[in-house]
Protein backbone atom coordinates (compact mmCIF):
# COMPACT_ATOMS: atom_id res chain seq x y z
CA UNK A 1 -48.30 12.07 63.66
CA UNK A 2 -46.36 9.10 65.79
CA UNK A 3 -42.87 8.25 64.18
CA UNK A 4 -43.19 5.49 61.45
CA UNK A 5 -39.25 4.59 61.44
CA UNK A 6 -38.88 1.38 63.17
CA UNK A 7 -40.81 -2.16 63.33
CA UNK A 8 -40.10 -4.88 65.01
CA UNK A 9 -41.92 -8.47 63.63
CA UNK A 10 -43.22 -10.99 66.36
CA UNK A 11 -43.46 -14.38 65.72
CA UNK A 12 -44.36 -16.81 68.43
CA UNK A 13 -43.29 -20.58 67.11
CA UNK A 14 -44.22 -24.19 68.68
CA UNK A 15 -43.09 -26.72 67.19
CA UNK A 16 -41.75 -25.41 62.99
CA UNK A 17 -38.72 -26.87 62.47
CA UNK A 18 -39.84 -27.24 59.31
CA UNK A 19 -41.87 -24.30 58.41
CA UNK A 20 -39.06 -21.69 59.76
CA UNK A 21 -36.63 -22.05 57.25
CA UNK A 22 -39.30 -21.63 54.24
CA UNK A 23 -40.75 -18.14 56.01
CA UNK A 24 -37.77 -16.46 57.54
CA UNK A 25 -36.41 -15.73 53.48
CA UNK A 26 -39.76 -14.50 52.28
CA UNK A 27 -39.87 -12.78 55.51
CA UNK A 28 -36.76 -11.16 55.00
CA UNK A 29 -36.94 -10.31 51.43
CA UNK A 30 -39.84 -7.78 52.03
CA UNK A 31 -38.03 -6.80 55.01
CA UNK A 32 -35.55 -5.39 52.69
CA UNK A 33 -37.39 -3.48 50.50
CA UNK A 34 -39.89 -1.87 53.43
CA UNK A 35 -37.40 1.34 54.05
CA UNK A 36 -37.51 0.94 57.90
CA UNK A 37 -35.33 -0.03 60.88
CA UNK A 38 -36.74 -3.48 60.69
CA UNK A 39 -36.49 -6.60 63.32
CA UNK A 40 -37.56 -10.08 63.98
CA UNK A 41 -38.29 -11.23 67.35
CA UNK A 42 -38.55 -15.56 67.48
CA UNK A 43 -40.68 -16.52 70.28
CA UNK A 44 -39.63 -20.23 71.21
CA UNK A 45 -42.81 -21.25 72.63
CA UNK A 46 -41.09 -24.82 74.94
CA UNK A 47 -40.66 -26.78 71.24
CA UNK A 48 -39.96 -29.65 71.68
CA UNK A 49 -38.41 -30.49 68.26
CA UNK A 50 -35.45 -28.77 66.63
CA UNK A 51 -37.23 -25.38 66.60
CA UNK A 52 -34.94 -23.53 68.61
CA UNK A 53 -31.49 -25.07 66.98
CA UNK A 54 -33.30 -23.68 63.77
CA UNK A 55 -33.81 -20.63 64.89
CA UNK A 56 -30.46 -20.18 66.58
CA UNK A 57 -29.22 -20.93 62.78
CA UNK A 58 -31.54 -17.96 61.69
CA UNK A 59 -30.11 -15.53 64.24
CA UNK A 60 -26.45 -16.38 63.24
CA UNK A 61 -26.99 -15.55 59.38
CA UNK A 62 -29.56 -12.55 59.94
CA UNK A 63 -28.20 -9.97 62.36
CA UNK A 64 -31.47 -8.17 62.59
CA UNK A 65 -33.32 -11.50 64.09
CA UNK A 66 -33.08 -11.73 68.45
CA UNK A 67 -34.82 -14.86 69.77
CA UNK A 68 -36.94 -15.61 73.72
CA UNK A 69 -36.72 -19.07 74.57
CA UNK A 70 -39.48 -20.01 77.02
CA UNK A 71 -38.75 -22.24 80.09
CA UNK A 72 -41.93 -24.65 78.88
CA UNK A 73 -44.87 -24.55 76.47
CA UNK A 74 -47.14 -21.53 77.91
CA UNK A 75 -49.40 -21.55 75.26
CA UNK A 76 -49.22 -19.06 71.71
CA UNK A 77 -51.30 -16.02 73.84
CA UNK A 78 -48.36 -15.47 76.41
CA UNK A 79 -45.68 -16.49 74.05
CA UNK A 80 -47.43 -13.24 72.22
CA UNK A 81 -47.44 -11.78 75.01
CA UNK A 82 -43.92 -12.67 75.67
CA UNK A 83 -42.09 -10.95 72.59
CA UNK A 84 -44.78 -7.94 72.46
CA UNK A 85 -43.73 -7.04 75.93
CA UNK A 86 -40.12 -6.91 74.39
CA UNK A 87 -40.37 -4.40 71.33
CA UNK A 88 -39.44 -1.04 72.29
CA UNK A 89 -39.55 -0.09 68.37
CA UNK A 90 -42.46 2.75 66.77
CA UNK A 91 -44.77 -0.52 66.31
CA UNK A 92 -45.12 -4.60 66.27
CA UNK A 93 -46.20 -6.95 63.39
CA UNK A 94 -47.89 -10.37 64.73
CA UNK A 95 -47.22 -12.94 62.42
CA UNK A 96 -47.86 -16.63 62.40
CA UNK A 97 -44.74 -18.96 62.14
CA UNK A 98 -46.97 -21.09 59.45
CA UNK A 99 -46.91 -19.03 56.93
CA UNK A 100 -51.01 -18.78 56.64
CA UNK A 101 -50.56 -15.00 56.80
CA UNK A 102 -48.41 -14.06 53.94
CA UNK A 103 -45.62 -11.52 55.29
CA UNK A 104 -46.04 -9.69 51.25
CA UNK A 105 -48.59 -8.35 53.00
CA UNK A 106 -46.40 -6.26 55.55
CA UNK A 107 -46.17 -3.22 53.65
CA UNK A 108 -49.25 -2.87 52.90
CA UNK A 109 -49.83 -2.84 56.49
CA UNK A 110 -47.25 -0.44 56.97
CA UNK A 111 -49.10 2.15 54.53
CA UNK A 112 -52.24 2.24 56.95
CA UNK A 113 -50.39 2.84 59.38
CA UNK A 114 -48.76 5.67 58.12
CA UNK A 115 -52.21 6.84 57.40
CA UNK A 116 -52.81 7.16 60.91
CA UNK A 117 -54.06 4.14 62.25
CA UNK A 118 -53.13 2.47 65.64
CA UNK A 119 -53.91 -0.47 64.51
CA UNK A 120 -54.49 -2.64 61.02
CA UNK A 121 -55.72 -6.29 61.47
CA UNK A 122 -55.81 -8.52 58.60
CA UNK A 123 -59.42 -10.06 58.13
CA UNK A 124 -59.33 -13.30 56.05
CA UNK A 125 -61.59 -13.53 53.24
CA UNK A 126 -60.87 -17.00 52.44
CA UNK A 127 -59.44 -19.83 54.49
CA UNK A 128 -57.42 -22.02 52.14
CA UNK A 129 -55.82 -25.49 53.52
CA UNK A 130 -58.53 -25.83 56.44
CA UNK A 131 -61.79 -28.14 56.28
CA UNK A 132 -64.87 -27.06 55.92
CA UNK A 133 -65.95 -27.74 59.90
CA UNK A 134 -63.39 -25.84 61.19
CA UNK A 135 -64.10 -22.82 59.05
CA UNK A 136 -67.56 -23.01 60.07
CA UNK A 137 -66.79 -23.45 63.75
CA UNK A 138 -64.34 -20.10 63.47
CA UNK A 139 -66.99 -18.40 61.83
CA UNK A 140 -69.60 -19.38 64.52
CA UNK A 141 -67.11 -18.35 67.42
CA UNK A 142 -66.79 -14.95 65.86
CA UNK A 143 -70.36 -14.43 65.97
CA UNK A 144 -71.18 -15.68 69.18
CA UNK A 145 -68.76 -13.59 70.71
CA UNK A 146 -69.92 -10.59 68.89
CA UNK A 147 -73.47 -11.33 70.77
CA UNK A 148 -71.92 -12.00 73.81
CA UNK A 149 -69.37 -9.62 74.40
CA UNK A 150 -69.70 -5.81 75.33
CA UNK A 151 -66.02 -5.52 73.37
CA UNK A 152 -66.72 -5.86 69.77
CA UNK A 153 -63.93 -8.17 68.36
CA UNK A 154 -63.75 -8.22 64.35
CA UNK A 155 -65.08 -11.02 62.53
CA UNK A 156 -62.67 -13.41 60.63
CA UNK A 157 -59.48 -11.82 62.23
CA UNK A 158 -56.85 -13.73 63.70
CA UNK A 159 -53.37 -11.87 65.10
CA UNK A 160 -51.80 -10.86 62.18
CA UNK A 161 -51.59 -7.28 62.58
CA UNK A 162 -49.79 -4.35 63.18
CA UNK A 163 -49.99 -1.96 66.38
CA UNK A 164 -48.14 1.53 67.23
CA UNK A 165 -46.29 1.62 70.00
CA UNK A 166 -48.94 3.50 72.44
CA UNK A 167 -50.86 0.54 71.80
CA UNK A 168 -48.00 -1.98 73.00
CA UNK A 169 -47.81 0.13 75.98
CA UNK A 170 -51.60 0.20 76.68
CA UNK A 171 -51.15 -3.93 76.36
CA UNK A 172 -48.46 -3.79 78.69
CA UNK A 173 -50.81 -2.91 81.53
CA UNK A 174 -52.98 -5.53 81.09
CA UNK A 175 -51.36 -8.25 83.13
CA UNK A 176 -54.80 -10.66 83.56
CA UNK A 177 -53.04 -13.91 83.53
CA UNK A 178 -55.85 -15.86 81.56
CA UNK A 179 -55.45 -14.07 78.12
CA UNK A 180 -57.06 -13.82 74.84
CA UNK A 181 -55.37 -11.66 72.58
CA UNK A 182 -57.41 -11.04 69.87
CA UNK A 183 -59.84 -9.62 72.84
CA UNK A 184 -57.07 -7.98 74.12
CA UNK A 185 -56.11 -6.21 70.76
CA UNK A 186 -60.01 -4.79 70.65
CA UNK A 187 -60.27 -3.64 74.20
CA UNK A 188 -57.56 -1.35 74.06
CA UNK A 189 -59.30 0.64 71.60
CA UNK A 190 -57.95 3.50 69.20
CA UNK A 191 -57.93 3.88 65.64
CA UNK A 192 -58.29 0.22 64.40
CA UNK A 193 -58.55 -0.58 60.52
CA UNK A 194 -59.06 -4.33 58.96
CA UNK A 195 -57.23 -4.81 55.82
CA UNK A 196 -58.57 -7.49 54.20
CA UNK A 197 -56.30 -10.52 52.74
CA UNK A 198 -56.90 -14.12 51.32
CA UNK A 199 -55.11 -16.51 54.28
CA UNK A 200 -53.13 -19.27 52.63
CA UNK A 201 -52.54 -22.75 53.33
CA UNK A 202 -49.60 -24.00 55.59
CA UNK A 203 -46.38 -24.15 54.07
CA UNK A 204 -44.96 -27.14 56.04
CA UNK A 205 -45.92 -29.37 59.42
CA UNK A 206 -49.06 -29.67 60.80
CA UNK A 207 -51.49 -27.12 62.78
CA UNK A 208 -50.91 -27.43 66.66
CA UNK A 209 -54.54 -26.45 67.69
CA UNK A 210 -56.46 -29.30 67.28
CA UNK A 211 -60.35 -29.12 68.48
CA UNK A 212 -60.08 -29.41 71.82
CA UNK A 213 -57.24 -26.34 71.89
CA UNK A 214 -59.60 -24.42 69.95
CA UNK A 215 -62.52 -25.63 72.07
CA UNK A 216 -60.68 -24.61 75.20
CA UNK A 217 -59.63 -21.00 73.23
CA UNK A 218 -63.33 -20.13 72.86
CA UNK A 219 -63.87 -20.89 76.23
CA UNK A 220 -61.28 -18.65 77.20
CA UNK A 221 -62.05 -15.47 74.89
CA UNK A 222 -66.15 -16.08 76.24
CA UNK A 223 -65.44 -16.21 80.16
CA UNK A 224 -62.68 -13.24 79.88
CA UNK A 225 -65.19 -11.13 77.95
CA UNK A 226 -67.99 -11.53 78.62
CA UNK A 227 -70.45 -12.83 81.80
CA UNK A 228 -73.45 -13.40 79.43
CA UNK A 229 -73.14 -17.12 80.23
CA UNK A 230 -73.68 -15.82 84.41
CA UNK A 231 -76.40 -14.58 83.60
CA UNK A 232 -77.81 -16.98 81.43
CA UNK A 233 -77.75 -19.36 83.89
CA UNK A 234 -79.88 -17.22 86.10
CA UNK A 235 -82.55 -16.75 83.54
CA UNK A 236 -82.59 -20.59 83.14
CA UNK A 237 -82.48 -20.97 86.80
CA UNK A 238 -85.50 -18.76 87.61
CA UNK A 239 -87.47 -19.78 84.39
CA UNK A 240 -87.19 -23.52 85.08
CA UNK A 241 -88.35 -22.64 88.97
CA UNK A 242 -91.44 -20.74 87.64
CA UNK A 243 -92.47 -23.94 85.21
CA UNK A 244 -91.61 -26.06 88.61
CA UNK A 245 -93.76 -24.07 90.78
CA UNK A 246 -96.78 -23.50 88.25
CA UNK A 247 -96.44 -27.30 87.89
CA UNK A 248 -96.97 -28.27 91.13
CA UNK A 249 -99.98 -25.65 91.56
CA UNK A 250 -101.31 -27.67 88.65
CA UNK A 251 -100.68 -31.30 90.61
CA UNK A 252 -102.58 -29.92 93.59
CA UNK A 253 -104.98 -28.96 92.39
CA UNK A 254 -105.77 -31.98 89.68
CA UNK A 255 -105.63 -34.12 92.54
CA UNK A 256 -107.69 -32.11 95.61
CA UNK A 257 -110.47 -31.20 92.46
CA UNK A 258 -110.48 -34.84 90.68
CA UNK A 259 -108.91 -37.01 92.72
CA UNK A 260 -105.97 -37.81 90.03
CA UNK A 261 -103.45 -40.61 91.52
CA UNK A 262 -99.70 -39.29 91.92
CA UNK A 263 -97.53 -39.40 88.47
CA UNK A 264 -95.81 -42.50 88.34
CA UNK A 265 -91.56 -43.51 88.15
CA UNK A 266 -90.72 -42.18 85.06
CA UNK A 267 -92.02 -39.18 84.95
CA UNK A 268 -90.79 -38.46 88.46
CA UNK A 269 -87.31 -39.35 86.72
CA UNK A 270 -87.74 -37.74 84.12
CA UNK A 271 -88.48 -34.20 85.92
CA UNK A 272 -85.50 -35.04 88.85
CA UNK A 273 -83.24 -35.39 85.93
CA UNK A 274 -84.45 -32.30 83.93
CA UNK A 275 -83.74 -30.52 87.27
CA UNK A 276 -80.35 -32.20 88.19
CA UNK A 277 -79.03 -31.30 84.52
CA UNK A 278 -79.78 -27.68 84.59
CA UNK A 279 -78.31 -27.39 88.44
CA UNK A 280 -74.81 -29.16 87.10
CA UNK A 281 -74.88 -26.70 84.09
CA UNK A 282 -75.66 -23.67 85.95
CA UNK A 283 -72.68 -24.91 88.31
CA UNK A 284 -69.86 -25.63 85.57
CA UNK A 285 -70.59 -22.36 84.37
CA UNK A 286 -69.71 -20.74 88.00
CA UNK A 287 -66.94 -22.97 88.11
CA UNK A 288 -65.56 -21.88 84.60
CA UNK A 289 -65.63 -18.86 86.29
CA UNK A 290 -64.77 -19.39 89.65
CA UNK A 291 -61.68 -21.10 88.33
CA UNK A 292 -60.24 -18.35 86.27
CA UNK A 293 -60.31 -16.42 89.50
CA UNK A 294 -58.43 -18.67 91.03
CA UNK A 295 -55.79 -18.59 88.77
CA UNK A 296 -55.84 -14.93 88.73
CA UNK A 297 -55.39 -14.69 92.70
CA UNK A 298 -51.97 -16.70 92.84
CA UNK A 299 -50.27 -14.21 90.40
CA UNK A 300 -47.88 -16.38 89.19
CA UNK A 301 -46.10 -14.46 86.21
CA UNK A 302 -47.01 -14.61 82.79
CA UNK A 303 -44.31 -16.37 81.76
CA UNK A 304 -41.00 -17.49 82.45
CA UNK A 305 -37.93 -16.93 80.11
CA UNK A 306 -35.38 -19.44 79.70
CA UNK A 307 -32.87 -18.03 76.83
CA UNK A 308 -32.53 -14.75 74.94
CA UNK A 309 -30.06 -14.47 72.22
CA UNK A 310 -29.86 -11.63 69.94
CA UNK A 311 -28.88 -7.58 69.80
CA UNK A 312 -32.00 -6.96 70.41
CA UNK A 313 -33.39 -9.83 73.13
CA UNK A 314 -33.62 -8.63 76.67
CA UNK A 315 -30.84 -9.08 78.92
């Protein structure tokens, strides 16, 4: 069995200046009673408020706490991606700087590990503090990507988990530059485990991902697992060009058999329209595509580190 003596806690932060100081003292309090070589690892994500003079307070009173201070805002999957690459410890905990995922729940973590398990990913079974359209729209992603992806990525679960260190080091190799974690966390396989937990509402602040960060999330965990959407377009394509072709078979003969005059402007529009819509579709989806290759091609690093403090932060 893989050593179970050391843990190091991740927490990527954007913006909670205000939610920071209520969860670091919960945090540490179960830190405490856990009975392992325990650390925090603060992931500045480029705040832009007085995140990272509250975290530097943190630091000073908490010995076990290093922080990463990121050169800009790169976005919460490579700040993730930032501090994971940095724990050398038996495993990592994920946690959200918000507080939604209550850090009582560590140990319990902790204990399926210990089992055995590579991995233990907290499912929520109720989503307090969010409106009803955005739990339905999370639900919906989950299940669309469940259909459209080969990798089969839990329902309900977010990044609050735990993963052994041969895990971290499987992560480490993939370096794909447009990431989505929760993918990422499925892919790599081993022995996974959800442990199921009621999510809570925010303790202070607001949430950062508006729709159209969530919007552009989903896009991002579809086109990096999954080329359904590829193909779908073809289907369309060639479906829409049999109806087009059978059509005009129809046309001809109507008019050679009966003599029927020509269709008149607007249902010519209506069918060069039809036609023009699917084409820019079918297109936007190649460029989705097409674009996250591009991106890929310049390998341009992951991120870019501005300040480490800490025993533990990288030198």
């Amino acid at each position: 069995m893989a050593d179970t003596s050391s843990l190091t806690i991740v927490i990527a932060a954007f913006n909670e200046q205000s939610a920071l100081p209520v969860l670091h003292p919960r945090l540490s309090r179960v830190l405490d009673g856990l009975g392992l070589d325990c650390r925090v690892l603060y992931v500045d994500d480029g705040s832009r408020d007085g995140t990272w003079a509250v975290l530097r307070d943190i630091a000073a009173a908490d010995p076990r706490v290093s922080l990463l201070r990121l050169a800009r805002n790169f976005g919460k999957e490579l700040a993730l991606t930032a501090g994971l690459d940095q724990v050398h410890t038996d495993a990592a905990m994920v946690l959200d700087a918000d507080g939604q995922d209550p850090p009582e729940l560590i140990p319990a973590f902790v204990a399926k590990w210990r089992e055995g398990f590579d991995v233990v990913y907290g499912t929520r079974s109720r989503r307090d503090g969010e409106t009803w359209f955005k739990r339905f729209t999370a639900a919906g992603f989950y299940r669309v990507m469940r259909w459209l992806s080969q990798t089969d990525i839990p329902r309900d679960t977010g990044d609050f988990r735990l993963m052994s260190s041969r895990v971290l080091d499987a992560l480490r190799q993939l370096r794909e530059r447009q990431r989505f974690m929760k993918g990422l966390f499925t892919w790599v396989g081993f022995r996974q485990v959800s442990l199921p937990y009621e999510r809570e509402a925010r303790m202070a602040g607001d949430s950062k991902f508006n729709y159209w960060r969530l919007w552009n999330l989903a896009l991002e965990g579809i086109t990096s697992f999954s080329t359904v959407p590829l193909r779908l377009a073809t289907y369309v394509g060639v479906l829409t060009a049999l109806v087009a072709f059978g059509w005009g078979l129809w046309i001809i003969a109507r008019t050679v058999l009966w003599g029927d005059p020509v269709q008149g402007w607007p249902s010519l529009m209506t069918v060069v329209l039809f036609l023009g819509g699917i084409q820019l579709v079918a297109l936007g989806i190649i460029g989705e595509y097409l674009g996250r290759l591009y991106v890929e091609a310049k390998q341009r690093p992951l991120y870019v580190v501005s300040e480490a403090v800490g025993p533990h932060a990288p030198g």
